[in-house]
N, C-alpha and C. Protein backbone atom coordinates (compact mmCIF):
# COMPACT_ATOMS: atom_id res chain seq x y z
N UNK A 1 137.43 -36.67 -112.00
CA UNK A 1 137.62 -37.26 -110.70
C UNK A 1 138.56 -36.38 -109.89
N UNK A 2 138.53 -35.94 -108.75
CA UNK A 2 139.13 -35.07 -107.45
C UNK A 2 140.21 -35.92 -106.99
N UNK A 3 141.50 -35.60 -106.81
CA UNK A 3 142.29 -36.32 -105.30
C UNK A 3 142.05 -35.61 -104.50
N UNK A 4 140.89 -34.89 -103.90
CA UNK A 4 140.48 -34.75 -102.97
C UNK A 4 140.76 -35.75 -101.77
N UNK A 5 140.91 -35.77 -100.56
CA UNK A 5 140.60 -37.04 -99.54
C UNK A 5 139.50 -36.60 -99.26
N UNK A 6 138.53 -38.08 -98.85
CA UNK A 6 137.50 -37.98 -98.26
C UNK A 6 137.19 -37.59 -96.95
N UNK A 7 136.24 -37.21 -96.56
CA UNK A 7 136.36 -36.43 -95.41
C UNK A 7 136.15 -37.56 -94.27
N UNK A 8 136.13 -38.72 -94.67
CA UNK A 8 135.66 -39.53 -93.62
C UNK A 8 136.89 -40.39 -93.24
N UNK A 9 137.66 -40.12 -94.13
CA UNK A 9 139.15 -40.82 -94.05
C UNK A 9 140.05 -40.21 -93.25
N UNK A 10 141.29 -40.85 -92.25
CA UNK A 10 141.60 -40.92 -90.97
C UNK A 10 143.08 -39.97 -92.23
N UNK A 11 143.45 -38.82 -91.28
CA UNK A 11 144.12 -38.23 -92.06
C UNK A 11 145.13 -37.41 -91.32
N UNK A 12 146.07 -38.10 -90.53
CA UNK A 12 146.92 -38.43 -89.05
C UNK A 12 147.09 -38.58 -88.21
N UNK A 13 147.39 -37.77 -87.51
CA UNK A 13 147.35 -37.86 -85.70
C UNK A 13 146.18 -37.10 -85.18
N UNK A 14 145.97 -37.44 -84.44
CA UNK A 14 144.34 -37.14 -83.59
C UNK A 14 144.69 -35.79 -82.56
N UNK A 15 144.03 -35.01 -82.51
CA UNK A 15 144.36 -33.91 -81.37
C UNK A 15 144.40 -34.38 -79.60
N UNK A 16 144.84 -33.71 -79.03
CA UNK A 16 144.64 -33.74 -77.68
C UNK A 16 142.98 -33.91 -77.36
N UNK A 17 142.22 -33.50 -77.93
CA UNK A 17 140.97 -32.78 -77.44
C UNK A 17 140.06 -34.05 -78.31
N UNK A 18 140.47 -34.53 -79.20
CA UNK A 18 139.95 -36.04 -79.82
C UNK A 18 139.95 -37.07 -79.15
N UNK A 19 141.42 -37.06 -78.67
CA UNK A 19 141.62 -38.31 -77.88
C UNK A 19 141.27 -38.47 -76.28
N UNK A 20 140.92 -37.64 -75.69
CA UNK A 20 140.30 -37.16 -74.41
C UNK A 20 138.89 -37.25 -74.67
N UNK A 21 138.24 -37.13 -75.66
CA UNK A 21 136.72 -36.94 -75.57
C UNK A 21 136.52 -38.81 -76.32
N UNK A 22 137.66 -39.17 -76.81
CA UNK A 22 137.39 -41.01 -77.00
C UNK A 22 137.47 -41.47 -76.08
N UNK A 23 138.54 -41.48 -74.90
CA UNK A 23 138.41 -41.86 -73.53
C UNK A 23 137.59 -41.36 -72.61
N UNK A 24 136.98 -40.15 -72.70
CA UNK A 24 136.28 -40.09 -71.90
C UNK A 24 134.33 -41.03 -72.22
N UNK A 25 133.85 -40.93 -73.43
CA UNK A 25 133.68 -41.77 -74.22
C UNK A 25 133.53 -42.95 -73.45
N UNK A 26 134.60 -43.75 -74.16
CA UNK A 26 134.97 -45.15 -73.41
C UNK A 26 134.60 -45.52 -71.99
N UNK A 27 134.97 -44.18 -71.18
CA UNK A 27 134.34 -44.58 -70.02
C UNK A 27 133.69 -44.45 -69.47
N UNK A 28 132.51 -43.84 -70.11
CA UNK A 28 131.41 -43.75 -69.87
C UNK A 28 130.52 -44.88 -70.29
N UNK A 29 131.11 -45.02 -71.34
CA UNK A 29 130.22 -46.63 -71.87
C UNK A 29 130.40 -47.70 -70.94
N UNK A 30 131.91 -47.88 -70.49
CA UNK A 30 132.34 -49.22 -69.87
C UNK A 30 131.25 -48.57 -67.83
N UNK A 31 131.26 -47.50 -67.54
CA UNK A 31 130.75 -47.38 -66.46
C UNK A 31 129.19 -47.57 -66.75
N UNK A 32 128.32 -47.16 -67.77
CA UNK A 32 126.90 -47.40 -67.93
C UNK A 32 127.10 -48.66 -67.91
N UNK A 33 127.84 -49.89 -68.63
CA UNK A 33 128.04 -50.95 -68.84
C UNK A 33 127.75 -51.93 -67.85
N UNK A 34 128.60 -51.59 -66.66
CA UNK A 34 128.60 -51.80 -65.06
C UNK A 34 127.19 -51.28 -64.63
N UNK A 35 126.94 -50.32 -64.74
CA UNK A 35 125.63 -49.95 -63.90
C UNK A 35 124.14 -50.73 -64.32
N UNK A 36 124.36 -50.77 -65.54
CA UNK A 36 123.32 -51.97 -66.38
C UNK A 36 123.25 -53.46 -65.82
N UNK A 37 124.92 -53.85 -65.53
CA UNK A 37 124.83 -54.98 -64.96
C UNK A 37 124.60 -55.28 -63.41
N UNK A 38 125.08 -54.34 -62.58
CA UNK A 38 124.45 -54.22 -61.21
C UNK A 38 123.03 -53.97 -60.92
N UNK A 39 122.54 -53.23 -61.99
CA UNK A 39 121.13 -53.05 -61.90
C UNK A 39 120.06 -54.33 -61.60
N UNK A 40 121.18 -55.26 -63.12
CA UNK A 40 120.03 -56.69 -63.59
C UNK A 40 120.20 -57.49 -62.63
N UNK A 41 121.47 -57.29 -61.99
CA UNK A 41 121.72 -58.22 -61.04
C UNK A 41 120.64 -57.93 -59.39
N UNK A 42 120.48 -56.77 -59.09
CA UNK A 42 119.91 -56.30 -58.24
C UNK A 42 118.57 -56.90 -58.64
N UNK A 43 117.91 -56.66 -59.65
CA UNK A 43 116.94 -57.32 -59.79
C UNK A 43 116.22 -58.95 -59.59
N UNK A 44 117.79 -59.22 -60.51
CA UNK A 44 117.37 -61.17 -60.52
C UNK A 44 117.57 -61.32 -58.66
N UNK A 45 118.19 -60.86 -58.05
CA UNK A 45 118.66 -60.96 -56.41
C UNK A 45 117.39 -61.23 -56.00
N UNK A 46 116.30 -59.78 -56.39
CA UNK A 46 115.64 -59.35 -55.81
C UNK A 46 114.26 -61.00 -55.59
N UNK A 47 114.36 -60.99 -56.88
CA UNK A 47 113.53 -62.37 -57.53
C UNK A 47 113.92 -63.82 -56.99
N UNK A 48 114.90 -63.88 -56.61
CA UNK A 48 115.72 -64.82 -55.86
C UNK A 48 115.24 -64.93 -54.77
N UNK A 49 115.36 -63.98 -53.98
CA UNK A 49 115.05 -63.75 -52.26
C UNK A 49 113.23 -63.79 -52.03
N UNK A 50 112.91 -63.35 -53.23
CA UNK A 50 111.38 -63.51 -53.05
C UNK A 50 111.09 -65.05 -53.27
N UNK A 51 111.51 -65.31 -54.35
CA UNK A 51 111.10 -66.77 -54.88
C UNK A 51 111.47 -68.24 -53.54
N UNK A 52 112.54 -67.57 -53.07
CA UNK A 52 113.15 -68.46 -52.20
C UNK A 52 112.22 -68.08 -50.37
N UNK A 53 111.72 -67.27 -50.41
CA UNK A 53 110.41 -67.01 -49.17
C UNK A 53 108.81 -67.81 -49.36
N UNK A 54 108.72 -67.44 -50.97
CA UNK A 54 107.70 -68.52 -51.31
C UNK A 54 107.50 -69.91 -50.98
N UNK A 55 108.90 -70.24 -51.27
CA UNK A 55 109.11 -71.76 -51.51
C UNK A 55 109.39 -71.91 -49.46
N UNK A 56 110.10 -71.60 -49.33
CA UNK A 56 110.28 -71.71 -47.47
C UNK A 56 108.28 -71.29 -46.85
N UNK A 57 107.92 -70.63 -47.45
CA UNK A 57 106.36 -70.83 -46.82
C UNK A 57 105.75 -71.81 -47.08
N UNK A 58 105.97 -72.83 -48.51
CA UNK A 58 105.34 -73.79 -48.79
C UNK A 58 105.87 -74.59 -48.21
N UNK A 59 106.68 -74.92 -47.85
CA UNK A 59 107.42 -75.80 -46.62
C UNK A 59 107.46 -75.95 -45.52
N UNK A 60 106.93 -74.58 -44.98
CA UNK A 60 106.84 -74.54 -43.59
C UNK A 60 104.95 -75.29 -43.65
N UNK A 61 104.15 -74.99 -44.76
CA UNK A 61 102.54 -75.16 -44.86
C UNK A 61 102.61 -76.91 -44.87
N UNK A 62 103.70 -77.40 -45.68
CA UNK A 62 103.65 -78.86 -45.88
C UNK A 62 104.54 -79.95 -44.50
N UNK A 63 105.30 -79.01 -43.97
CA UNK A 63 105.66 -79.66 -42.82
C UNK A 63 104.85 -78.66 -41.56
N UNK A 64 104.08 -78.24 -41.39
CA UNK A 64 102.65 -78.22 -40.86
C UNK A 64 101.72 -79.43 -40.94
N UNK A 65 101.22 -79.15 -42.10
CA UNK A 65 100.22 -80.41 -42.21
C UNK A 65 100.94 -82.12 -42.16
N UNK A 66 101.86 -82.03 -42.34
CA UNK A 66 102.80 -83.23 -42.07
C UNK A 66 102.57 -83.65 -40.60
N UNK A 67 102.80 -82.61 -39.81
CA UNK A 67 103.11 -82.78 -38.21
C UNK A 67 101.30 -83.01 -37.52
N UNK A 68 100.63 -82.19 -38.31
CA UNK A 68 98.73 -82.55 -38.20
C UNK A 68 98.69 -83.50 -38.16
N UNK A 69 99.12 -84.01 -39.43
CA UNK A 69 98.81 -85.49 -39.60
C UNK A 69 99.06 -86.60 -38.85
N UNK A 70 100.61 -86.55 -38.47
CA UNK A 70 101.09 -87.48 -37.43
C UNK A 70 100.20 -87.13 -36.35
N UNK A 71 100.22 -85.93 -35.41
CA UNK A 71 99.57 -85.96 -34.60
C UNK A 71 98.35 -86.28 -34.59
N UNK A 72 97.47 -85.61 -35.43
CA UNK A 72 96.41 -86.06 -35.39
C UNK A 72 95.76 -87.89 -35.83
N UNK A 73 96.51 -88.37 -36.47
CA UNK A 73 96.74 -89.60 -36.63
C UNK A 73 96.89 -90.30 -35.06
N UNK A 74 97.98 -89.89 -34.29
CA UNK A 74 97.95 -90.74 -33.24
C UNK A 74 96.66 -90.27 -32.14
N UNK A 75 96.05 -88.96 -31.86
CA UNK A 75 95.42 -88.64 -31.31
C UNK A 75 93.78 -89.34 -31.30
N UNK A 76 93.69 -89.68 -32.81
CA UNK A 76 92.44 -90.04 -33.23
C UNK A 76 92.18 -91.67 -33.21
N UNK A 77 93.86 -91.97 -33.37
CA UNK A 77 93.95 -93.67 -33.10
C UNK A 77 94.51 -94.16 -31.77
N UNK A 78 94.92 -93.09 -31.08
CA UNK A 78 95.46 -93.58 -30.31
C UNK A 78 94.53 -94.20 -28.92
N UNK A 79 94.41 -95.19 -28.10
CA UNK A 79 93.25 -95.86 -26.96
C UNK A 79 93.59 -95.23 -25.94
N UNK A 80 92.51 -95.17 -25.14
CA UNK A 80 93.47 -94.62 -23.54
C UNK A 80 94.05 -95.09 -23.15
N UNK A 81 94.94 -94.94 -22.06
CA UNK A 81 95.89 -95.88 -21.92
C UNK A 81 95.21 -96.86 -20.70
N UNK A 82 93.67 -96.93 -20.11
CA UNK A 82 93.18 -98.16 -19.41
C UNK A 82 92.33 -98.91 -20.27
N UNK A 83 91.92 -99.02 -21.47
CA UNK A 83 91.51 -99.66 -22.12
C UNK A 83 92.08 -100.82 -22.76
N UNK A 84 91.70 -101.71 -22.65
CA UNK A 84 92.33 -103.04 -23.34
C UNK A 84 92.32 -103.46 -24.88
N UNK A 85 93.66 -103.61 -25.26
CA UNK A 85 93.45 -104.01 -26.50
C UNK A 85 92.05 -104.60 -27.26
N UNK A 86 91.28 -105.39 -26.75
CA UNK A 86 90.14 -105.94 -27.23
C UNK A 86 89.04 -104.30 -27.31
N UNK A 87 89.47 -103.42 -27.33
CA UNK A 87 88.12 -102.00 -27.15
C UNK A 87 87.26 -101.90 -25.56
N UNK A 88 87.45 -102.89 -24.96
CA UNK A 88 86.22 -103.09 -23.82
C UNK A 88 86.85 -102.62 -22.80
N UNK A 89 85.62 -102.05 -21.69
CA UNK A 89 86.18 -102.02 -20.34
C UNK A 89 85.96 -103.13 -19.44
């Protein structure tokens, strides 16, 4: 058996040039991190603003035919105005 140390074992202080390339590292992860999440967010937005035009067209189609209806309801029932309740002239 060797007392070798293993080579994978932490075996003091870290160089200048270690610890600069872990932070730099780091922030590259934590900035992709951010950009991943602005991305998804840009997306779901995107899905939002569409979904929410859909729904405002189906609303504008159902308070359309809403306003048909009334109108056309009174137009189709409505008597002239010299005609007498009984239908006759």
């Amino acid at each position: 058996m060797s007392n070798d140390p293993s080579p994978l074992k932490y075996m003091g202080t870290q160089s200048h040039e270690t610890m600069a390339m872990e932070a730099a590292l780091a922030q590259r992860a934590v900035h992709s991190t951010e950009q991943g999440a602005d991305q998804m967010l840009g997306e779901l937005s995107d899905k939002i603003d569409a979904t929410s035009g859909d729904i405002a067209a189906e609303g504008t189609k159902i308070s359309d035919a809403t306003n048909w209806a009334k109108t056309g309801r009174r137009t189709l029932c409505a008597r002239p105005p010299d005609t007498p309740a009984s239908g006759r002239r």
